[in-house]
Protein backbone atom coordinates (compact mmCIF):
# COMPACT_ATOMS: atom_id res chain seq x y z
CA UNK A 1 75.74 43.77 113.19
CA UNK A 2 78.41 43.42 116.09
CA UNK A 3 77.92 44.35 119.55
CA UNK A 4 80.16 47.79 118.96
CA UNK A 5 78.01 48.69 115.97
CA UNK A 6 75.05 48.11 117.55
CA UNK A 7 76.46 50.09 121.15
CA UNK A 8 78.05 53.00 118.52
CA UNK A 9 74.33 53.58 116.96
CA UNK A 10 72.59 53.30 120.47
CA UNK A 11 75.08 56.19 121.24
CA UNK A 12 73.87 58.32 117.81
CA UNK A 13 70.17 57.57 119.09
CA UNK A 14 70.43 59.18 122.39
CA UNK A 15 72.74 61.93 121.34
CA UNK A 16 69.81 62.87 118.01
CA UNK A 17 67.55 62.65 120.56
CA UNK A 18 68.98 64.84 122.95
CA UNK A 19 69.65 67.03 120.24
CA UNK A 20 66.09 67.20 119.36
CA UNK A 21 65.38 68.36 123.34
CA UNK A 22 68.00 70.72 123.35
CA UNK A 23 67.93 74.24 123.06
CA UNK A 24 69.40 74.56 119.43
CA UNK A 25 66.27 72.01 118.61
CA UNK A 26 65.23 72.82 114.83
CA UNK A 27 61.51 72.11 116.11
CA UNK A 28 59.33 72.51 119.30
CA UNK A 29 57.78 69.51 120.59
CA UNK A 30 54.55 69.18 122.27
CA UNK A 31 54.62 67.66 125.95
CA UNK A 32 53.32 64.39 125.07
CA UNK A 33 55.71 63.80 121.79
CA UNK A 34 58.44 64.91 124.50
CA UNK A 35 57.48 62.46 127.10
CA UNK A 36 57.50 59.93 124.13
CA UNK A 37 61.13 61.04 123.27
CA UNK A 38 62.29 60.91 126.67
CA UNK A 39 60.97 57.60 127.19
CA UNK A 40 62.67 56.26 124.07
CA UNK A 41 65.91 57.78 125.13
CA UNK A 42 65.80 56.16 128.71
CA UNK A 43 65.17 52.73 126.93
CA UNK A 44 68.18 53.42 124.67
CA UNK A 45 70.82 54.04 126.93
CA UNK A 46 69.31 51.02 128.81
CA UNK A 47 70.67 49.01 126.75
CA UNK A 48 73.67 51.32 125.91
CA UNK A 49 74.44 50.62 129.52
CA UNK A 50 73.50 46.66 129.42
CA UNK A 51 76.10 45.99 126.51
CA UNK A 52 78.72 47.90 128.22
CA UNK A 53 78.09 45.98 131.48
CA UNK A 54 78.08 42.73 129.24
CA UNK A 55 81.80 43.65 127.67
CA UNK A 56 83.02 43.58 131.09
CA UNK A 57 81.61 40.23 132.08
């Protein structure tokens, strides 16, 4: 998988995940599964931000 592929689905991670926070979410999520989420979602755009720092270098 190439760097853009890989920085294109880090991008569809955080914005499902988001989506699954959001008010329009399909299902309430208990505080620790949302903790859990949010955690994920930090990592994620981590590295989002890591590859995009990396295509500038």
């Amino acid at each position: 998988m190439s760097q853009i592929d890989e920085m294109k689905a880090n991008a569809r991670e955080l914005t499902d995940g988001l989506r699954r926070l959001g008010p329009n979410r399909v299902v309430a999520l208990s505080v620790h599964k949302s903790k859990e989420l949010i955690a994920e979602l930090e990592s994620t755009a981590n590295k989002l931000a890591d590859q995009l720092d990396a295509l500038e270098a």
